[in-house]
C-alpha atoms as a PDB file:
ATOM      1  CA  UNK A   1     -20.302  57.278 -41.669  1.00  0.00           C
ATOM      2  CA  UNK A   2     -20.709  57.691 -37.932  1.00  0.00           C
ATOM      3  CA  UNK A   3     -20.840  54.613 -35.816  1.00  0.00           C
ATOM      4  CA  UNK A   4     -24.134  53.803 -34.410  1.00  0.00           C
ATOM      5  CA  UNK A   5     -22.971  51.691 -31.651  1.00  0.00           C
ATOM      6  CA  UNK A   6     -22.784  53.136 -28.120  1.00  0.00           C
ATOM      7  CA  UNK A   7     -20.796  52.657 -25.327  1.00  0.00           C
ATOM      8  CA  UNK A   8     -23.275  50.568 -23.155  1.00  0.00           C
ATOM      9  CA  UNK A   9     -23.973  48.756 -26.297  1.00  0.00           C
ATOM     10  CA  UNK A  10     -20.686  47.513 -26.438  1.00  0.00           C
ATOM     11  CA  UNK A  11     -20.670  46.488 -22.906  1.00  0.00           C
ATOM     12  CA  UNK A  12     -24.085  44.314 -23.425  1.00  0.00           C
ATOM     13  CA  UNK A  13     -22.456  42.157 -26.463  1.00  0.00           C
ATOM     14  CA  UNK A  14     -19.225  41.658 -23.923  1.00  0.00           C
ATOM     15  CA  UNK A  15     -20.890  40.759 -20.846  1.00  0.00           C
ATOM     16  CA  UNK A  16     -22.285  37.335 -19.951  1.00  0.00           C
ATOM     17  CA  UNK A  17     -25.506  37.070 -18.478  1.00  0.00           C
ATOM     18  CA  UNK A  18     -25.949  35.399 -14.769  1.00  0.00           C
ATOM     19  CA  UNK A  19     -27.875  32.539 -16.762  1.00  0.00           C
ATOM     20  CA  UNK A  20     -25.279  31.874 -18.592  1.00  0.00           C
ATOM     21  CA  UNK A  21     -22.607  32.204 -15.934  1.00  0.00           C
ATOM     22  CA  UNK A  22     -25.042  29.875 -13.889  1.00  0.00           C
ATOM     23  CA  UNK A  23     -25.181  27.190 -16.506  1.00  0.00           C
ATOM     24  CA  UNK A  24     -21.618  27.337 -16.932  1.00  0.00           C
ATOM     25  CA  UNK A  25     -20.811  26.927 -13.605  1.00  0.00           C
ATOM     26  CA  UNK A  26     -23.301  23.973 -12.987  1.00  0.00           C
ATOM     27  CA  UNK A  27     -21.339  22.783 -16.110  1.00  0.00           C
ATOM     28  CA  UNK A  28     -18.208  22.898 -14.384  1.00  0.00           C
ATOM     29  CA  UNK A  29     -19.584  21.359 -11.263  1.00  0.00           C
ATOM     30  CA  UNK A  30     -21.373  17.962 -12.893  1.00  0.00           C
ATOM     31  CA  UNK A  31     -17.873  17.556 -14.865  1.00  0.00           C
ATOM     32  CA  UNK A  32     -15.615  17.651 -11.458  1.00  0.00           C
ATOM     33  CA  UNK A  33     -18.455  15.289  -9.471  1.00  0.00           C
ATOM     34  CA  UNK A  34     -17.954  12.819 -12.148  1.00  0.00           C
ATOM     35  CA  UNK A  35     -14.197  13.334 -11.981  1.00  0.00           C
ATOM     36  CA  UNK A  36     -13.832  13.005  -8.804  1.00  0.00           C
ATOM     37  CA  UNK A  37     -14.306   9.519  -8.388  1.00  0.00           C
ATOM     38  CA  UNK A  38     -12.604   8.493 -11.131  1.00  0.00           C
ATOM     39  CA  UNK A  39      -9.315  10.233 -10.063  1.00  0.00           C
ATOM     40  CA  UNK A  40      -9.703   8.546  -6.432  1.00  0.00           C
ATOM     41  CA  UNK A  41     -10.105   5.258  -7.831  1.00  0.00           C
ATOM     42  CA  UNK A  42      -6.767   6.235  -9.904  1.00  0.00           C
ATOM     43  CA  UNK A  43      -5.255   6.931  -6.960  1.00  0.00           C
ATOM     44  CA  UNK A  44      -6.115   3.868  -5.036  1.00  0.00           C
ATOM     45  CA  UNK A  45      -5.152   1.387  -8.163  1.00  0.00           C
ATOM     46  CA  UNK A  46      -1.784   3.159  -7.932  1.00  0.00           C
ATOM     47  CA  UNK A  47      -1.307   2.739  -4.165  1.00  0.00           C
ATOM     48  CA  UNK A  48      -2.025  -0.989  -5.009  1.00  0.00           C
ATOM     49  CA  UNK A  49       0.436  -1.344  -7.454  1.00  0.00           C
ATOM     50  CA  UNK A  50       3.075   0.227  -5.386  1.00  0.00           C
ATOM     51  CA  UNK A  51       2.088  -2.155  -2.748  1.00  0.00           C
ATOM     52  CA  UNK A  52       2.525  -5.387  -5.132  1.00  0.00           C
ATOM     53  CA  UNK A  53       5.744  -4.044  -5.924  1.00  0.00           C
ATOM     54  CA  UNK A  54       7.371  -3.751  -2.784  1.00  0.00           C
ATOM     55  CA  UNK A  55       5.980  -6.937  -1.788  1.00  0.00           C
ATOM     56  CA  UNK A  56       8.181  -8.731  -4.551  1.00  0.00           C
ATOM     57  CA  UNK A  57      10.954  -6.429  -3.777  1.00  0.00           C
ATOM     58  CA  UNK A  58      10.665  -7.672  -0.240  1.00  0.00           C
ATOM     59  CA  UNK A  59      10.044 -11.681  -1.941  1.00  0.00           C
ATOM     60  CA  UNK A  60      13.189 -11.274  -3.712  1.00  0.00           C
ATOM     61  CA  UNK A  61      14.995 -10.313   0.311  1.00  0.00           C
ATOM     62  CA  UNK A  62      13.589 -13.327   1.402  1.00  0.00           C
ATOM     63  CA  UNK A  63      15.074 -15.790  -1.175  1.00  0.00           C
ATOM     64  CA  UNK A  64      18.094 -14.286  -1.159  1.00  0.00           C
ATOM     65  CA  UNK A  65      18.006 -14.585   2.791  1.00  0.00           C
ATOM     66  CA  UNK A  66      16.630 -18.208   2.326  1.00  0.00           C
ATOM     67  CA  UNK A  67      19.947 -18.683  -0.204  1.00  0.00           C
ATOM     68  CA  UNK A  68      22.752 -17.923   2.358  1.00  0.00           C
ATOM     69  CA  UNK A  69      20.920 -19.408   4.868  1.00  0.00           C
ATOM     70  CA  UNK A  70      20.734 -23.293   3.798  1.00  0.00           C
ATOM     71  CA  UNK A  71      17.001 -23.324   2.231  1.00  0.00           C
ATOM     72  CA  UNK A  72      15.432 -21.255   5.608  1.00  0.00           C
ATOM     73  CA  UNK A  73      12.605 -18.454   5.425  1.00  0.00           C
ATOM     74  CA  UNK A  74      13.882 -15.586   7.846  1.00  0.00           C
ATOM     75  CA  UNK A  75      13.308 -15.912  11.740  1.00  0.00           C
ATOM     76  CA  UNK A  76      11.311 -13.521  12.475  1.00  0.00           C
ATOM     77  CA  UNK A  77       8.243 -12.142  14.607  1.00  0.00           C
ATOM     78  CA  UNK A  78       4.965 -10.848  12.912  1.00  0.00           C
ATOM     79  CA  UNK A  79       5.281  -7.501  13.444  1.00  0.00           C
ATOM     80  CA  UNK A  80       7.994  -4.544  14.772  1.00  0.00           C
ATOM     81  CA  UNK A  81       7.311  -2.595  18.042  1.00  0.00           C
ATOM     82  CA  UNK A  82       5.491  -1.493  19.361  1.00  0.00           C
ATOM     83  CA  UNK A  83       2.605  -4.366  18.374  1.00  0.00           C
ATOM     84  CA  UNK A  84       2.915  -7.006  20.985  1.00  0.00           C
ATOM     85  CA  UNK A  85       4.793 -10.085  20.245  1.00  0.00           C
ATOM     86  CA  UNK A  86       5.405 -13.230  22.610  1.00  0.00           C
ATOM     87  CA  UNK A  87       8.442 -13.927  19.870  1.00  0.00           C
ATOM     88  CA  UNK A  88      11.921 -12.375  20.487  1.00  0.00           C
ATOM     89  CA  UNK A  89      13.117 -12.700  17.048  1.00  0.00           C
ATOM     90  CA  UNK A  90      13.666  -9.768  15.441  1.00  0.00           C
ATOM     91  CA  UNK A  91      11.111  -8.192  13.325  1.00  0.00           C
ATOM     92  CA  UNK A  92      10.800  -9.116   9.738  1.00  0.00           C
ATOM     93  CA  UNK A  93      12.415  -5.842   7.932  1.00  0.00           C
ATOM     94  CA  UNK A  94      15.372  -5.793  10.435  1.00  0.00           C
ATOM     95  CA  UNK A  95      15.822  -9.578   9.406  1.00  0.00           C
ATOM     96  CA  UNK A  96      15.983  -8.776   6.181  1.00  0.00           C
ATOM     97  CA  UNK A  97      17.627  -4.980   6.357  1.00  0.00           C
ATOM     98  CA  UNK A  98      20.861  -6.153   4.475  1.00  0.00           C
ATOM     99  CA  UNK A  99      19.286  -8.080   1.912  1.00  0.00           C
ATOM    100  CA  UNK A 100      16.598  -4.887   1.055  1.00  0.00           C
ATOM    101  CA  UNK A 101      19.459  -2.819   1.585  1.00  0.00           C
ATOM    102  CA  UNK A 102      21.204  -4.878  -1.241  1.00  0.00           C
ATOM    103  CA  UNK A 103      18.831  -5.468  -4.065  1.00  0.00           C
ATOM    104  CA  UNK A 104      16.902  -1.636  -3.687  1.00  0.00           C
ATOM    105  CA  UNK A 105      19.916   0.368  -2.983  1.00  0.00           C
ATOM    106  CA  UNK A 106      18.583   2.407  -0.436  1.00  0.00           C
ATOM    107  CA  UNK A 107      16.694   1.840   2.772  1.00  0.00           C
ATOM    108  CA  UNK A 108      13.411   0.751   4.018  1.00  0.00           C
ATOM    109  CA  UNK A 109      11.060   2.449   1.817  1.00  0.00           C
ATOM    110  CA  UNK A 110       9.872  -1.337   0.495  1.00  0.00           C
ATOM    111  CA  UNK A 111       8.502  -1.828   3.370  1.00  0.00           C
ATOM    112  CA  UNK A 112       6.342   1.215   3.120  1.00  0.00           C
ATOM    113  CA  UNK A 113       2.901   0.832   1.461  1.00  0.00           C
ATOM    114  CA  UNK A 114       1.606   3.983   0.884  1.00  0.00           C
ATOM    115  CA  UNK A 115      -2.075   3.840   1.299  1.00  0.00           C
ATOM    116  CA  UNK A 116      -1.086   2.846   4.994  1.00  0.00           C
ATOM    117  CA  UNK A 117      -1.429   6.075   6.810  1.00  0.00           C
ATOM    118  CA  UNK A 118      -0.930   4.782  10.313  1.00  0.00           C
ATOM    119  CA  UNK A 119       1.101   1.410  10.888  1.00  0.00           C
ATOM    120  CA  UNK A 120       4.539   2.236   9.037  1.00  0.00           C
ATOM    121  CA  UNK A 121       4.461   5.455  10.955  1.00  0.00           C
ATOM    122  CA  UNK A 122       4.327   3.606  13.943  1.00  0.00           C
ATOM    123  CA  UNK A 123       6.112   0.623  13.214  1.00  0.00           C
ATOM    124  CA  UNK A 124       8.491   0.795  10.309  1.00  0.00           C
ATOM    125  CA  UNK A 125       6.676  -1.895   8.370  1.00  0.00           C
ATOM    126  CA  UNK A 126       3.077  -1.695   6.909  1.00  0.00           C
ATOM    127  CA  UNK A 127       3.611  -5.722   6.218  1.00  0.00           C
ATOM    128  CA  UNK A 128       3.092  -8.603   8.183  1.00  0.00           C
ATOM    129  CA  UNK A 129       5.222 -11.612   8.390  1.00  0.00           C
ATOM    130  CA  UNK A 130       3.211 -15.248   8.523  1.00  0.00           C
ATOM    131  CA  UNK A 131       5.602 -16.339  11.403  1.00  0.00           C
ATOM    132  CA  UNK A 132       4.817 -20.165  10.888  1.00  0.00           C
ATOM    133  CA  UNK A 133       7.508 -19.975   8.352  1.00  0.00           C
ATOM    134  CA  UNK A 134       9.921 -18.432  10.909  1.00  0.00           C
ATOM    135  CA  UNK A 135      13.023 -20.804  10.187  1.00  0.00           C
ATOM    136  CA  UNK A 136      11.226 -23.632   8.515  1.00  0.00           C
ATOM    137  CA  UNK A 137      12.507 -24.925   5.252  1.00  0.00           C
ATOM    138  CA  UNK A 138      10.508 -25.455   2.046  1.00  0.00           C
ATOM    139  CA  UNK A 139       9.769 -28.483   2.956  1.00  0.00           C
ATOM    140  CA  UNK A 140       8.358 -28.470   6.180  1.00  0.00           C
ATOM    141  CA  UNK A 141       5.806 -26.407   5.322  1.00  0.00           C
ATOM    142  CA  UNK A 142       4.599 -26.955   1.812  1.00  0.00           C
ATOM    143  CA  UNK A 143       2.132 -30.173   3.170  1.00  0.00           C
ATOM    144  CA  UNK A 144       0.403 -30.878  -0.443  1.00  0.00           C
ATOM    145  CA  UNK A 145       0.357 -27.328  -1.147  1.00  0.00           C
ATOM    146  CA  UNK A 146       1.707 -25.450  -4.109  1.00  0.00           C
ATOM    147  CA  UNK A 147       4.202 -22.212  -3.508  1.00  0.00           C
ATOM    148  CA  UNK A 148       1.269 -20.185  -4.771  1.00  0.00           C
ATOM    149  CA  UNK A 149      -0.857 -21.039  -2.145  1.00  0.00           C
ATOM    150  CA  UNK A 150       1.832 -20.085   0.820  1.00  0.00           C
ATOM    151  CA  UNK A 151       1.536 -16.835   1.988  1.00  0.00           C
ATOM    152  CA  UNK A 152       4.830 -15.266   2.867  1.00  0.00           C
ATOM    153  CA  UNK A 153       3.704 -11.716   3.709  1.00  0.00           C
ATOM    154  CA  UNK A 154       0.683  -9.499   3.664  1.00  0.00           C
ATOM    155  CA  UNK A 155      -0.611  -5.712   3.898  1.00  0.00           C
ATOM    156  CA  UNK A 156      -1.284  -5.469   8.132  1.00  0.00           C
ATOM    157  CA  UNK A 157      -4.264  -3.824   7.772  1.00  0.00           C
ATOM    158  CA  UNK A 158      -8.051  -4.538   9.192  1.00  0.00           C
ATOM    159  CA  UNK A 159      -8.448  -5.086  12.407  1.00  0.00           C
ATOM    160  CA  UNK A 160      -7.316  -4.248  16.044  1.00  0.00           C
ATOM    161  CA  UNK A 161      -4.227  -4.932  17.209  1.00  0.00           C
ATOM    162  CA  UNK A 162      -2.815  -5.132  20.678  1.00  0.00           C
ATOM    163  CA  UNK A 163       0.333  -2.990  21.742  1.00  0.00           C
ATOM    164  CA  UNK A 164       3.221  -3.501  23.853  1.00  0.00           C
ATOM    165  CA  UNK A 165       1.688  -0.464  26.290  1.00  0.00           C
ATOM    166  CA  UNK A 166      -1.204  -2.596  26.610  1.00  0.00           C
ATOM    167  CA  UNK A 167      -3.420  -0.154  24.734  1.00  0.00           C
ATOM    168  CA  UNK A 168      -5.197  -1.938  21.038  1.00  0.00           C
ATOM    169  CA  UNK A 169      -5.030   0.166  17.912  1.00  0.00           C
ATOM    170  CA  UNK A 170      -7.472  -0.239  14.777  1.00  0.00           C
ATOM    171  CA  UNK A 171      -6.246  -0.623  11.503  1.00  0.00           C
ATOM    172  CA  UNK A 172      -7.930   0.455   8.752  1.00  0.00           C
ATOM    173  CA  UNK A 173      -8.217  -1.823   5.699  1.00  0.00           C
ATOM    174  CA  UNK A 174      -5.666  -0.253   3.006  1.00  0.00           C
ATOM    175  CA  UNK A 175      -7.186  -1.201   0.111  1.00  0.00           C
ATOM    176  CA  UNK A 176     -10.332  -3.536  -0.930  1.00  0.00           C
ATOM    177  CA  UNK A 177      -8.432  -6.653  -1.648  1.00  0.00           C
ATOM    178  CA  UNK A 178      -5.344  -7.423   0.721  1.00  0.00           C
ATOM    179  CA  UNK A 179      -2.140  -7.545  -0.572  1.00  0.00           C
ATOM    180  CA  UNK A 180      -0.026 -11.012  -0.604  1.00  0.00           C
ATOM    181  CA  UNK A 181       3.481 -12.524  -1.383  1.00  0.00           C
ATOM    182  CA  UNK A 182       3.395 -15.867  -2.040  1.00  0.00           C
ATOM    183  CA  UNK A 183       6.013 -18.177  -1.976  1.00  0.00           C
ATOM    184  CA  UNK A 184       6.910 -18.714  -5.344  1.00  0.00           C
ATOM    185  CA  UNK A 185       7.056 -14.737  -5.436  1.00  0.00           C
ATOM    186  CA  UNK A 186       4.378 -13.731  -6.585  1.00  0.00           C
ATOM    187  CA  UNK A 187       2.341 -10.709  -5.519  1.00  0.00           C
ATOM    188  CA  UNK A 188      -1.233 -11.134  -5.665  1.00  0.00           C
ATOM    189  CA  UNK A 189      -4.783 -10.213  -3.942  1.00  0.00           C
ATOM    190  CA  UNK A 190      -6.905 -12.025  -1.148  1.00  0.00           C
ATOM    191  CA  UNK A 191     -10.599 -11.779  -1.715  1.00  0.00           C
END
């Protein structure tokens, strides 16, 4: 029995109309606009973590500096060069390069957080130090305050910032709650 198909019969079952192209496409679309936002919060949360974690790797640094060195927190200015800096003590991660160096096997990368796309680029660091504990023992600066409460270290991130050149930089924020080592440390967030 002869078939009764023809050849532009076949071609109509096989084809796709543009309505249904059209409706697939706007299919595809809505799914990668609500997508989207979900991946870049992903993204951020794992920037964040990152963060925390090289802030404890650089927490466990400073107690092992504060060990050989009789109960002191490093000396230390704020920030490397080129950010301007009435302090001549050395910058916090070349204070502490031997003791990263030590516990992480391998260089500076702890003191890179990588939602920073500007500072550590410029400076080495994307950290700040809180320079009132520049060579100050526990003691001296806990004043009725618990080690969770001390800041150590933070993300250096929103706001502007003078430069040794004389020129001021802005600074992004790097993520939506800043970054901290604490004392006792901990890594946690600053609303």
């Amino acid at each position: 029995m002869p078939s009764t198909t023809t050849p532009a019969t076949v071609r109509a079952h096989r084809a796709f109309s543009l309505i249904e192209l059209l409706v697939v496409i706007s299919i595809i679309a809505i799914l990668i606009g609500l997508l989207l936002p979900v991946l870049s919060a992903a993204k951020q949360r794992s920037y964040k973590v990152a963060c925390s974690s090289n802030l404890k790797q650089i927490g466990y640094a400073v107690q092992m500096y504060r060990d050989q060195n009789g109960g002191t927190f490093p000396v230390a200015r704020y920030m490397p060069p080129p950010f301007l800096s009435g302090d001549p003590s050395p910058p916090l991660n070349k204070a502490l390069d031997s003791f990263i160096s030590a516990s992480l096997g391998r260089d500076n990368e702890a003191y890179h957080c990588y939602a920073d796309m500007s500072v550590f680029k410029l400076s080495g660091s994307s950290y700040s130090y809180e320079t009132q504990l520049s060579g100050q023992k526990m003691e001296g600066i806990r004043r009725n305050r618990q080690l969770s409460e001390i800041v150590v270290v933070r993300d250096f991130d929103g706001g502007v910032f003078d430069l040794q050149d004389g020129t001021s930089i802005v600074v992004p924020s790097f993520h939506d709650l800043r970054n901290l080592l604490f004392a006792d440390g901990h890594a946690g967030n600053f609303q």
